[in-house]
PDB file of N, CA and C in Angstrom:
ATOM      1  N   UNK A   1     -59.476 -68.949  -6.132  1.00  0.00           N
ATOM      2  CA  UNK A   1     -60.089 -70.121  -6.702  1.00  0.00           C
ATOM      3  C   UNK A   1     -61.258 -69.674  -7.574  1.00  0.00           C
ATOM      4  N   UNK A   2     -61.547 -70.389  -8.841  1.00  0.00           N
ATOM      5  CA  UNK A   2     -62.498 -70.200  -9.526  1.00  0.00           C
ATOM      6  C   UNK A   2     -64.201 -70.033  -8.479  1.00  0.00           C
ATOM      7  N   UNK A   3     -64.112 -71.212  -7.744  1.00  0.00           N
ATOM      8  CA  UNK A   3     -65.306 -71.208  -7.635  1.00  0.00           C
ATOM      9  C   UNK A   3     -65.710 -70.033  -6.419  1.00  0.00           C
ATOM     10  N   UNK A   4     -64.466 -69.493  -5.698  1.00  0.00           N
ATOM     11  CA  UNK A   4     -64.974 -68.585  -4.971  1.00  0.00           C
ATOM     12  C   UNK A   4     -64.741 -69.131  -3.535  1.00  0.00           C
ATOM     13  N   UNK A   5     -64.483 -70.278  -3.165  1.00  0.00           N
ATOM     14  CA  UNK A   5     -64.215 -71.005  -1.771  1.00  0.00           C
ATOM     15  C   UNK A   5     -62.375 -71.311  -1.854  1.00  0.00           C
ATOM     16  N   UNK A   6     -62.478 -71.504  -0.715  1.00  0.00           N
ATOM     17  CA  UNK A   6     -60.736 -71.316  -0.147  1.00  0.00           C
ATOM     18  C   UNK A   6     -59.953 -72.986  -0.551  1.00  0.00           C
ATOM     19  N   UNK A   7     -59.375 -73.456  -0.883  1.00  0.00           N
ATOM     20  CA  UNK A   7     -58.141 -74.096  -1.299  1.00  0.00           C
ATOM     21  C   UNK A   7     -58.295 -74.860  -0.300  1.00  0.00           C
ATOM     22  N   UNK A   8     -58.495 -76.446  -0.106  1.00  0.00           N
ATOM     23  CA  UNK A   8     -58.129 -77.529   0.911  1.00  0.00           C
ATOM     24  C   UNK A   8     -56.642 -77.918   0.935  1.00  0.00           C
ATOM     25  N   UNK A   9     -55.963 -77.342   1.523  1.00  0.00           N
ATOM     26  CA  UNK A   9     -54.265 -77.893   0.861  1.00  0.00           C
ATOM     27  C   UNK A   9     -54.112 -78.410   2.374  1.00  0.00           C
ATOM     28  N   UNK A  10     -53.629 -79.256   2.764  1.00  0.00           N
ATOM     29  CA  UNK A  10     -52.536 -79.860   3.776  1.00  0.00           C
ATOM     30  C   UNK A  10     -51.490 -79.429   3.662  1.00  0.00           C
ATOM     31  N   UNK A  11     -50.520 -78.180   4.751  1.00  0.00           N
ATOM     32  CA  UNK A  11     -49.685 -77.937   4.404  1.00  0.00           C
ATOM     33  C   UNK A  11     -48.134 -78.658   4.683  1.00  0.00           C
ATOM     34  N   UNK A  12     -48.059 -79.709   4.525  1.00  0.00           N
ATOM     35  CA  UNK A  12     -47.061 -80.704   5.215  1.00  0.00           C
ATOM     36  C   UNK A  12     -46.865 -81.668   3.623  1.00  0.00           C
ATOM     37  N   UNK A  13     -47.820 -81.561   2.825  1.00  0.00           N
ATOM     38  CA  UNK A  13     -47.211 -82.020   1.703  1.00  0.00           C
ATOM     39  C   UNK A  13     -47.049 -80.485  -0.055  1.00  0.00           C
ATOM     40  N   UNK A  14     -46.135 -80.962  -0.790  1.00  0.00           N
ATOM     41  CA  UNK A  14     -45.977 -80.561  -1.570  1.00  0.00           C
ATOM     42  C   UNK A  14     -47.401 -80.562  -3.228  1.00  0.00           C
ATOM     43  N   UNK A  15     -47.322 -79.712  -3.902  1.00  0.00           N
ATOM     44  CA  UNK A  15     -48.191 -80.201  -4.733  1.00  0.00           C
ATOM     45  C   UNK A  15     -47.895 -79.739  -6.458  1.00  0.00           C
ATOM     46  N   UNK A  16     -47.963 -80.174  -6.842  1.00  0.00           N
ATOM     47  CA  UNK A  16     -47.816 -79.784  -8.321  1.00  0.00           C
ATOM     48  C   UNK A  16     -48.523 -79.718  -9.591  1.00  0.00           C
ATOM     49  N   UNK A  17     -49.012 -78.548 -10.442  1.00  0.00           N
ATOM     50  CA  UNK A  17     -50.056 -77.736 -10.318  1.00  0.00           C
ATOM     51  C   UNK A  17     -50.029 -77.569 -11.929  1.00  0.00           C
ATOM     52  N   UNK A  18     -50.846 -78.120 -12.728  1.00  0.00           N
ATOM     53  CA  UNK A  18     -50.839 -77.545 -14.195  1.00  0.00           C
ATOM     54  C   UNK A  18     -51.650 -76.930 -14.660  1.00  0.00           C
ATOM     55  N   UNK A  19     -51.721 -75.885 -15.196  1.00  0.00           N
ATOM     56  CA  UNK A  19     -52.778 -75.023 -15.799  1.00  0.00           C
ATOM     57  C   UNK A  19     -52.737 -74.081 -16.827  1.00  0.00           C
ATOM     58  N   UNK A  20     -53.792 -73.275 -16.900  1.00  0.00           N
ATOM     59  CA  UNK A  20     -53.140 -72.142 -17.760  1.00  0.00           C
ATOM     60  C   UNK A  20     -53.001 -70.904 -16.738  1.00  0.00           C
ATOM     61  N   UNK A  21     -51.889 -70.293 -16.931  1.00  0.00           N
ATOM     62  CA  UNK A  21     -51.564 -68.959 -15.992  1.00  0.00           C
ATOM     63  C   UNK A  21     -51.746 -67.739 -16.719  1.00  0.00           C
ATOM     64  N   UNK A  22     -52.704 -66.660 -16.173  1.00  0.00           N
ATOM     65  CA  UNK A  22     -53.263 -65.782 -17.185  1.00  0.00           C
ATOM     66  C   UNK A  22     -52.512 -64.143 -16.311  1.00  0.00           C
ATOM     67  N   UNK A  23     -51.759 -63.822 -16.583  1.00  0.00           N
ATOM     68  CA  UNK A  23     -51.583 -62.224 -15.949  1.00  0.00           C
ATOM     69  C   UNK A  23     -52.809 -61.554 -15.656  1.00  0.00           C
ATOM     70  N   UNK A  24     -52.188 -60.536 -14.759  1.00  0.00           N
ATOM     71  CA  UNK A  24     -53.667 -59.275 -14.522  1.00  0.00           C
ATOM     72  C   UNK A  24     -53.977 -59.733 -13.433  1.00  0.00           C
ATOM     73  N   UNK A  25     -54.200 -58.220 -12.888  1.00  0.00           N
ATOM     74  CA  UNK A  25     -54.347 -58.032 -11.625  1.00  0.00           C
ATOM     75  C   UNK A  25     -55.987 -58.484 -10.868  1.00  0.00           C
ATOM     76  N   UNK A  26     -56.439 -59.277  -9.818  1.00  0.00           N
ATOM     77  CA  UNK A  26     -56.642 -60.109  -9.445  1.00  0.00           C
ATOM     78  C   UNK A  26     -57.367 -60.286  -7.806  1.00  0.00           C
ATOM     79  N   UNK A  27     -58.389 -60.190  -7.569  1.00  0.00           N
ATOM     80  CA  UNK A  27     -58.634 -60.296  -5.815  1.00  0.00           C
ATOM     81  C   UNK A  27     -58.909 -61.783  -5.830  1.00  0.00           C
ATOM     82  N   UNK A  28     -58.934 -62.517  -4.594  1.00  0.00           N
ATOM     83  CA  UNK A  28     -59.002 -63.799  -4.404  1.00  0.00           C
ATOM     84  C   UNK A  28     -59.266 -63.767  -2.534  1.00  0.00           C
ATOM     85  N   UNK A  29     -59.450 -64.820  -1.781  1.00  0.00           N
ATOM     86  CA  UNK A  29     -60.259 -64.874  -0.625  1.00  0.00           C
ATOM     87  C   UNK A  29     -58.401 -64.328   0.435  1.00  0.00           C
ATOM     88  N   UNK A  30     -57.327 -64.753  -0.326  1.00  0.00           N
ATOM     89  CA  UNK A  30     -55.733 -64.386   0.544  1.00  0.00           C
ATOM     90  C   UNK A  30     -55.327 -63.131   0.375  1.00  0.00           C
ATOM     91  N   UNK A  31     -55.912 -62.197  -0.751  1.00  0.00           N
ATOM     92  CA  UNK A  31     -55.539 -60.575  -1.011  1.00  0.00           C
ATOM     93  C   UNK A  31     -55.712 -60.541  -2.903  1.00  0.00           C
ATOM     94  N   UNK A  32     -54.934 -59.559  -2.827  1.00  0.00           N
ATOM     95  CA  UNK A  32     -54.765 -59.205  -4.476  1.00  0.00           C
ATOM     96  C   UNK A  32     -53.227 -60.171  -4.366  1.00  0.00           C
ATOM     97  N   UNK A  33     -53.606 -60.431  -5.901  1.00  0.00           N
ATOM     98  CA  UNK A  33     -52.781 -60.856  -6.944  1.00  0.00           C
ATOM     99  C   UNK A  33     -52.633 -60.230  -8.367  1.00  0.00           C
ATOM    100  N   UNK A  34     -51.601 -60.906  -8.954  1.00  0.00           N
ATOM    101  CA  UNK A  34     -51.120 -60.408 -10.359  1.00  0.00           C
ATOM    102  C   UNK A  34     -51.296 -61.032 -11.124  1.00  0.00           C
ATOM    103  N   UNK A  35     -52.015 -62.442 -11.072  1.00  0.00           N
ATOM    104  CA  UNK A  35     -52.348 -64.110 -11.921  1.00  0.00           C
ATOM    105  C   UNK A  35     -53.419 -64.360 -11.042  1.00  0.00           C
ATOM    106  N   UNK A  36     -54.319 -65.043 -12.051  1.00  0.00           N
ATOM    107  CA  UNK A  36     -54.449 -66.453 -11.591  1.00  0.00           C
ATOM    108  C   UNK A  36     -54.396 -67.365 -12.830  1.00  0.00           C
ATOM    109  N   UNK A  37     -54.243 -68.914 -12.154  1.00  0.00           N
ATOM    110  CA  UNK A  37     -54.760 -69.856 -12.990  1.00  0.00           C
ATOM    111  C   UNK A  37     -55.733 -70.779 -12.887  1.00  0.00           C
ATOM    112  N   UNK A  38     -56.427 -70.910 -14.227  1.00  0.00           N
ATOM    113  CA  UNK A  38     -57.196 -72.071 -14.187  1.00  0.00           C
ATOM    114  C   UNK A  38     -56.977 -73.718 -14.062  1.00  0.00           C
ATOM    115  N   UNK A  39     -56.668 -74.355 -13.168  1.00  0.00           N
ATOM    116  CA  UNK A  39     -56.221 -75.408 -12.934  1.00  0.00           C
ATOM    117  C   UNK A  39     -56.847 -76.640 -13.699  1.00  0.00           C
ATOM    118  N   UNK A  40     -56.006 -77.246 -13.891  1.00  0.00           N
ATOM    119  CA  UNK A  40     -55.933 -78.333 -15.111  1.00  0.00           C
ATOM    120  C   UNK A  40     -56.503 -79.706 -14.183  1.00  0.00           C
ATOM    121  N   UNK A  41     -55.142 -79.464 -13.995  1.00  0.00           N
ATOM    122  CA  UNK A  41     -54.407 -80.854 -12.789  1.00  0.00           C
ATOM    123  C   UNK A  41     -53.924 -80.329 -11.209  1.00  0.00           C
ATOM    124  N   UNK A  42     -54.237 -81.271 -10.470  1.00  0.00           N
ATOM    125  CA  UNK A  42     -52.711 -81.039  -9.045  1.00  0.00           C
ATOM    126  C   UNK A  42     -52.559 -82.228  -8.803  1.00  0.00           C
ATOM    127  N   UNK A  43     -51.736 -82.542  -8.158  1.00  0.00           N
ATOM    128  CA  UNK A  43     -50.741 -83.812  -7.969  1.00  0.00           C
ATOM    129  C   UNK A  43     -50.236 -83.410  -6.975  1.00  0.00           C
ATOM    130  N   UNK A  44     -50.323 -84.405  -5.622  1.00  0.00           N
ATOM    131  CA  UNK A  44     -49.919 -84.323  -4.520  1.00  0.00           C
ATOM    132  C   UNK A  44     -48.271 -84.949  -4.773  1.00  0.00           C
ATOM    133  N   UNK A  45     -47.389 -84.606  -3.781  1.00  0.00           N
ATOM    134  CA  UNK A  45     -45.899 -84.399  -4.216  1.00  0.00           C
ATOM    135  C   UNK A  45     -44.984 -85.603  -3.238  1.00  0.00           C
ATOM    136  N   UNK A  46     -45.581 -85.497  -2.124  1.00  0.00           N
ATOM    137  CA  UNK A  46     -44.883 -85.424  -1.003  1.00  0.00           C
ATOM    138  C   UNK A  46     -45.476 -86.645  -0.243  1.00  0.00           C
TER     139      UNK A  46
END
């Protein structure tokens, strides 16, 4: 996450996620990654 704190997700619903997705390798608070994105929008799904 941009700001550095962990993701509130409920995992029992779906979510759908617009942004820009930037390659390159990546630490975050769950491990390394290969992306991130800057989130636009989310939209709960479910």
């Amino acid at each position: 996450m941009a700001t550095g704190r962990p993701a509130k997700v409920e995992q029992i619903y779906s979510v759908w996620v617009c942004g820009r997705l930037e390659i390159g390798s990546t630490d975050s608070p769950y491990g390394q990654a290969g992306f991130k994105m800057a989130t636009a929008k989310v939209e709960r799904r479910g």
